[in-house]
C-alpha atoms as a PDB file:
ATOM      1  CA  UNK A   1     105.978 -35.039-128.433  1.00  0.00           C
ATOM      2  CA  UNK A   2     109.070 -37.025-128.163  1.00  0.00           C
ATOM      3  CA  UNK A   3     110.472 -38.005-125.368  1.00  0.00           C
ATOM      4  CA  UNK A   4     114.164 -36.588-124.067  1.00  0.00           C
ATOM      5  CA  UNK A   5     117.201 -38.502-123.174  1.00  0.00           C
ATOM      6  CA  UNK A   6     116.749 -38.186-119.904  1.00  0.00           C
ATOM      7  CA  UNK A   7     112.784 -38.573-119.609  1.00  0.00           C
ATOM      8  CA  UNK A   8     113.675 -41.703-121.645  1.00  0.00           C
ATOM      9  CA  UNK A   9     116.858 -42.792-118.709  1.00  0.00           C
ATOM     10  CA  UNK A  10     114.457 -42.158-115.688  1.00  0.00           C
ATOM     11  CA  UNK A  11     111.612 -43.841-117.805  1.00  0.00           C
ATOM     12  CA  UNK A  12     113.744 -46.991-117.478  1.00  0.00           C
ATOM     13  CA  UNK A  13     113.951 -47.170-121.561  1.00  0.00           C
ATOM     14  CA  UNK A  14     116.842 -46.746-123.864  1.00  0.00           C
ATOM     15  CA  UNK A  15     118.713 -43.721-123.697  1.00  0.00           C
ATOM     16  CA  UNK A  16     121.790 -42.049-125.456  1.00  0.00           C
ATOM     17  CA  UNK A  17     123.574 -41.474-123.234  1.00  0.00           C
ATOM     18  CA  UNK A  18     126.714 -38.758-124.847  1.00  0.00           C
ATOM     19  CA  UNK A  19     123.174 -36.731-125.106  1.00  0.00           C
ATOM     20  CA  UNK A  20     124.598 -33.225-124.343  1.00  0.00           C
ATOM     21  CA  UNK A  21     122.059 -32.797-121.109  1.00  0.00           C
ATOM     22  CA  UNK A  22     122.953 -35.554-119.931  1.00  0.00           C
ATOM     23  CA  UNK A  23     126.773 -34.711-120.370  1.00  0.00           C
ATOM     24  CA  UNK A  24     126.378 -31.297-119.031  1.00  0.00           C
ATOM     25  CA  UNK A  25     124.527 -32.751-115.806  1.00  0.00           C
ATOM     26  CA  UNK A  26     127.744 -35.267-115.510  1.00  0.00           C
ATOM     27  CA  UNK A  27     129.960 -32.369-115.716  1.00  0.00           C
ATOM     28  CA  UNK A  28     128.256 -30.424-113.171  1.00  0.00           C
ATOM     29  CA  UNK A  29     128.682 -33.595-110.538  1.00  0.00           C
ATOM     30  CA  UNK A  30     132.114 -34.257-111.464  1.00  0.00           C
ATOM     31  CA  UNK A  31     132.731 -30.650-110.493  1.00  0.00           C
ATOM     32  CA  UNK A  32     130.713 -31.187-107.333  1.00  0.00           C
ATOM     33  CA  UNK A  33     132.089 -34.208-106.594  1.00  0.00           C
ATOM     34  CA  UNK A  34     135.995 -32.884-106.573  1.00  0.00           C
ATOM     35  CA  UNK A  35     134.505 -30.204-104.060  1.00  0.00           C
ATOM     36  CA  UNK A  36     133.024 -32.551-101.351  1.00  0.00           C
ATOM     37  CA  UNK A  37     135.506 -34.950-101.820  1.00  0.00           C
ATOM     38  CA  UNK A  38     138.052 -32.415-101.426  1.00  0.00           C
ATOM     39  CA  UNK A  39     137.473 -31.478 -97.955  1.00  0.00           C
ATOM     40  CA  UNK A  40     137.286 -34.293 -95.912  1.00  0.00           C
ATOM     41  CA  UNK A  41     136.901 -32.434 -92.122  1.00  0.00           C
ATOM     42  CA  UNK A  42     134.273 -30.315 -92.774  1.00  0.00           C
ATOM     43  CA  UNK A  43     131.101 -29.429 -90.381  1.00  0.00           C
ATOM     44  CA  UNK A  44     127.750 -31.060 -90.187  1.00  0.00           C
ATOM     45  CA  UNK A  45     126.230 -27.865 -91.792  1.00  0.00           C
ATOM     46  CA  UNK A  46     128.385 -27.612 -94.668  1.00  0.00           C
ATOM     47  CA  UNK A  47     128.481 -30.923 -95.696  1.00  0.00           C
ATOM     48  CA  UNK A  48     124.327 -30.925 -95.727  1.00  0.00           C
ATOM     49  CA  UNK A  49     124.712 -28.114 -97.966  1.00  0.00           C
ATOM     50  CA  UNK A  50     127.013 -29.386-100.079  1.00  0.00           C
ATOM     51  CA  UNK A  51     124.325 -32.565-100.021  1.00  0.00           C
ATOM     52  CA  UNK A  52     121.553 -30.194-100.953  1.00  0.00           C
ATOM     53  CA  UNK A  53     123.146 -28.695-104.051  1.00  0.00           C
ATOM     54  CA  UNK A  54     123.470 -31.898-106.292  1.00  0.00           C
ATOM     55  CA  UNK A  55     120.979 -34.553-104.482  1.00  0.00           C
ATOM     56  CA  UNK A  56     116.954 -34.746-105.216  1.00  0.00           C
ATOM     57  CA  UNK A  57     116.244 -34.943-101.722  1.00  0.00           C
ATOM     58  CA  UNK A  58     118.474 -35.250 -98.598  1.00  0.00           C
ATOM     59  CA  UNK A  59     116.850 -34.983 -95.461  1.00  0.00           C
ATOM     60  CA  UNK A  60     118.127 -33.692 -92.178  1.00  0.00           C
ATOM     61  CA  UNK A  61     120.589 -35.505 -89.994  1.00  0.00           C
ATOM     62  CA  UNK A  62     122.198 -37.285 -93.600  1.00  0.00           C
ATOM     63  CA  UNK A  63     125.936 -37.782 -93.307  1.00  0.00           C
ATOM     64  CA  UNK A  64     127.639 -39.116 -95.780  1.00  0.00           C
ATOM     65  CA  UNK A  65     131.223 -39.897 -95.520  1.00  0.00           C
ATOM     66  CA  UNK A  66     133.946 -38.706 -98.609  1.00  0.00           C
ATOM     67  CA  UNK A  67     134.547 -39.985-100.628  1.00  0.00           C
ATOM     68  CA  UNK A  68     131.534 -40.252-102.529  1.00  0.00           C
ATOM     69  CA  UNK A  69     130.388 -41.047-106.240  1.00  0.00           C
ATOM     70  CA  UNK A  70     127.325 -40.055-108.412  1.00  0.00           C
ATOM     71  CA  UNK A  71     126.659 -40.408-111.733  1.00  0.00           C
ATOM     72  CA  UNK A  72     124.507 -37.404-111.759  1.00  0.00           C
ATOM     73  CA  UNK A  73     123.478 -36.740-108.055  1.00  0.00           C
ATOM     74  CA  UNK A  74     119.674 -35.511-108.997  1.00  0.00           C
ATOM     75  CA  UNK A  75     117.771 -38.631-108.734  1.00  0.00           C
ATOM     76  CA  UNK A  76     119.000 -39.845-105.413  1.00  0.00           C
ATOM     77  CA  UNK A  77     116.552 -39.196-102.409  1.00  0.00           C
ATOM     78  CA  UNK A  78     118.032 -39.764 -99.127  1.00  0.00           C
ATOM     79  CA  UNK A  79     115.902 -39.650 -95.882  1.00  0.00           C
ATOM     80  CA  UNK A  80     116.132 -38.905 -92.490  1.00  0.00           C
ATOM     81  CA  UNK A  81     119.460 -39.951 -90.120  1.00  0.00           C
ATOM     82  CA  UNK A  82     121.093 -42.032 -92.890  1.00  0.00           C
ATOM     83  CA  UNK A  83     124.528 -42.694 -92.990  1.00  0.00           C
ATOM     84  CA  UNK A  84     126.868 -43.755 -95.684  1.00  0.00           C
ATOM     85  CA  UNK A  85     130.194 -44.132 -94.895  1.00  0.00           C
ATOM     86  CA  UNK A  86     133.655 -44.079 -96.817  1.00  0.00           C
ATOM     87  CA  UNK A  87     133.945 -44.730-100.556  1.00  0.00           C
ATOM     88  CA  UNK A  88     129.990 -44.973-101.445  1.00  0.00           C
ATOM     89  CA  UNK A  89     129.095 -45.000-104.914  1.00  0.00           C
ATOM     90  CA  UNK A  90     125.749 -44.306-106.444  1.00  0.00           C
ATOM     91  CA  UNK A  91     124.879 -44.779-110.329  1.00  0.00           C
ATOM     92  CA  UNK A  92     121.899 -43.090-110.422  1.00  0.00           C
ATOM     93  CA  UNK A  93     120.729 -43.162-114.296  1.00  0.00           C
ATOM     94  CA  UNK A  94     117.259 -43.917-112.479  1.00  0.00           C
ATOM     95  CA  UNK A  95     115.764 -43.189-109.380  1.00  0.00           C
ATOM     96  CA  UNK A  96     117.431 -44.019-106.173  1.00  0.00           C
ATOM     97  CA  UNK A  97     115.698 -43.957-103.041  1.00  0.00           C
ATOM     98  CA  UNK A  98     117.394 -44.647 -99.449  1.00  0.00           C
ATOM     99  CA  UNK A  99     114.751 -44.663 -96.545  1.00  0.00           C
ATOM    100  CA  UNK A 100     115.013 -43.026 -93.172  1.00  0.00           C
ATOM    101  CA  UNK A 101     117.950 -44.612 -90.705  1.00  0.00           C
ATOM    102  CA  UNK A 102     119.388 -46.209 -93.069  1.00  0.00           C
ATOM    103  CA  UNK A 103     122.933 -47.295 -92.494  1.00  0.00           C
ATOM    104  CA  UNK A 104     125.769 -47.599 -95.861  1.00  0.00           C
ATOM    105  CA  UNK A 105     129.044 -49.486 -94.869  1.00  0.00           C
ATOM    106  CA  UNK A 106     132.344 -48.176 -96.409  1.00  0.00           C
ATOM    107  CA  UNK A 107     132.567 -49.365-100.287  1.00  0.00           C
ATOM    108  CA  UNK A 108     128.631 -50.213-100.701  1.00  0.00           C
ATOM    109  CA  UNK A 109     127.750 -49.564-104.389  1.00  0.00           C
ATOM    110  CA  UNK A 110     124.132 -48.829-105.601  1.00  0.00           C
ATOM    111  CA  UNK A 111     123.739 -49.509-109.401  1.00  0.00           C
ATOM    112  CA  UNK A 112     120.390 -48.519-111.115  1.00  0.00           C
ATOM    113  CA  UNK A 113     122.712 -48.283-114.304  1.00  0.00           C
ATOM    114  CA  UNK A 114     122.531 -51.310-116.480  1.00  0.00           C
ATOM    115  CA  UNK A 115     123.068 -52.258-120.158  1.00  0.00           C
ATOM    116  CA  UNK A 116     121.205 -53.568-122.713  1.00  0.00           C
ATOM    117  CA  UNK A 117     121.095 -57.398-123.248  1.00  0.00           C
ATOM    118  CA  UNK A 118     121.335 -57.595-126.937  1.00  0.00           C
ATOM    119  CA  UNK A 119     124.874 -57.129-128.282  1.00  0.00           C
ATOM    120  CA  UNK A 120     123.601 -54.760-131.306  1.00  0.00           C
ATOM    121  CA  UNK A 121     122.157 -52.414-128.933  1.00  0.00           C
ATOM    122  CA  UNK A 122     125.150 -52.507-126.743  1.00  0.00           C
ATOM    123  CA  UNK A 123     126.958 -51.560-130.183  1.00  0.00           C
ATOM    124  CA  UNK A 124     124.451 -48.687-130.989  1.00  0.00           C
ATOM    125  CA  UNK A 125     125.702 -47.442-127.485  1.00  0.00           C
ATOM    126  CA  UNK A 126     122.316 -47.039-125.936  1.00  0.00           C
ATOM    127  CA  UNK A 127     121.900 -47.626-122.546  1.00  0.00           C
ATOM    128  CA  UNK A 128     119.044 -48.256-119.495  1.00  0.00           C
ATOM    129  CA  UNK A 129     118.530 -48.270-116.126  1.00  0.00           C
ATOM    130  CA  UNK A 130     116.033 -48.937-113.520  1.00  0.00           C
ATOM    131  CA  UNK A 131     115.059 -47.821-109.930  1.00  0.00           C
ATOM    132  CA  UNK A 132     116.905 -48.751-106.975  1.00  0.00           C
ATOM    133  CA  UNK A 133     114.809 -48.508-103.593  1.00  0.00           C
ATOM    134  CA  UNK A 134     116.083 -48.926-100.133  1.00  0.00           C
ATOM    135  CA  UNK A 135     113.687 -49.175 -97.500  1.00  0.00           C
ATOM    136  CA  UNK A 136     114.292 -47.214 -93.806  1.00  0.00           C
ATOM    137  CA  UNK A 137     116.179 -49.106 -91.097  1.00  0.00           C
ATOM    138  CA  UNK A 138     118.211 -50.877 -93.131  1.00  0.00           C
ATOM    139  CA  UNK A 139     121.732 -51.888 -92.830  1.00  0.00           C
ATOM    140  CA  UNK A 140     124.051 -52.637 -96.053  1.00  0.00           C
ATOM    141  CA  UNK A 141     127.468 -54.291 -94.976  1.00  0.00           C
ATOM    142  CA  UNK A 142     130.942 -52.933 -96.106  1.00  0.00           C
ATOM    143  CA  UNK A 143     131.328 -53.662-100.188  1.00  0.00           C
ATOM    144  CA  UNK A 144     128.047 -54.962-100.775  1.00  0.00           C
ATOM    145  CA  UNK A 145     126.389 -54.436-104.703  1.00  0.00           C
ATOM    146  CA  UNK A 146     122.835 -53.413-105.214  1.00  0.00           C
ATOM    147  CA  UNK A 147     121.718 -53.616-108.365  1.00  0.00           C
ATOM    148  CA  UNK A 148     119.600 -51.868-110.596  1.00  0.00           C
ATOM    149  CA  UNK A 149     115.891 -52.957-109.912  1.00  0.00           C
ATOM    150  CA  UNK A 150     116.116 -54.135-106.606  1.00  0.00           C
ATOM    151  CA  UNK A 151     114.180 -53.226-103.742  1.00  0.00           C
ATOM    152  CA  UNK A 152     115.614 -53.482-100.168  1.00  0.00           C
ATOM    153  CA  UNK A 153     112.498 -54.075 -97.662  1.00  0.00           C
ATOM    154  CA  UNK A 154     112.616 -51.902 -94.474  1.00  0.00           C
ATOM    155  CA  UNK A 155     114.811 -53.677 -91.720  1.00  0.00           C
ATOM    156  CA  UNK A 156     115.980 -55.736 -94.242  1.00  0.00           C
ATOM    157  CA  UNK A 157     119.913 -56.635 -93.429  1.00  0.00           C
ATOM    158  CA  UNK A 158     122.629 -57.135 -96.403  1.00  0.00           C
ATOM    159  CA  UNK A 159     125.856 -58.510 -95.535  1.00  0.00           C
ATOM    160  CA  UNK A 160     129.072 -57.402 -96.207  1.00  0.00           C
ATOM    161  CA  UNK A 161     130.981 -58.109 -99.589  1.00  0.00           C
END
């Protein structure tokens, strides 16, 4: 049986991505994302609502600052206590995993989105990704990239900018 667009994105393989799932699951976060962003002094409990309705996983004691950007807000998994602060933005065409206690400076920007190498795919409009793990305990400085493959050890430290 063949494969879907997104089995095929979180698969880390080609992908269309103006696939209509895939659209429709943009749309949804867009509208999401207008929400939370909207409101920028709301409680604890609301917020981790809010968190619960678009991410994988978000575990208790997550805060995460507006604004904040998803491509599609369904393969992030956020653990315990983390915090991201101001202005975060997460592609998340693949898995993306943030351990426990982790902390996000304003601006950070977690990429498992990437492109294809070879101009005549690029053409063809097909893109990739691949996973993006953070480990627990770690702190990633104000402005700082991660990009798509990477895996942050726990502890591990990533300086600003």
């Amino acid at each position: 049986m063949a494969k879907s667009e997104r089995e095929k994105m979180l698969a880390s393989a080609l992908y269309d991505p103006a696939d209509p799932e895939l659209q429709q699951m943009q749309a949804v976060a867009r509208r999401w994302m207008a929400r939370y962003n909207a409101d920028t002094d709301r409680e604890a409990d609301e917020a981790w609502a809010m968190l619960a309705e678009i991410l994988a996983v978000v575990d208790e004691g997550v805060v995460i600052r507006p604004p904040f950007h998803v491509d599609y807000g369904a393969h992030i998994r956020i653990g315990r206590g983390v915090f991201l602060n101001f202005g975060c933005v997460i592609l998340d065409v693949a898995h993306v995993s943030i351990g426990d206690r982790t902390q996000i400076a304003p601006g950070v920007q977690l990429y498992a989105a990437d492109h294809p190498r070879d101009v005549e795919t690029r053409r063809a409009g097909l893109e990739l990704g691949k996973p993006v793990t953070i480990g627990a305990d770690v702190w990633i400085g104000g402005g700082a990239l991660v990009l798509p493959g990477v895996t942050v050890g726990d502890g591990a430290i990533i300086g600003a900018g």
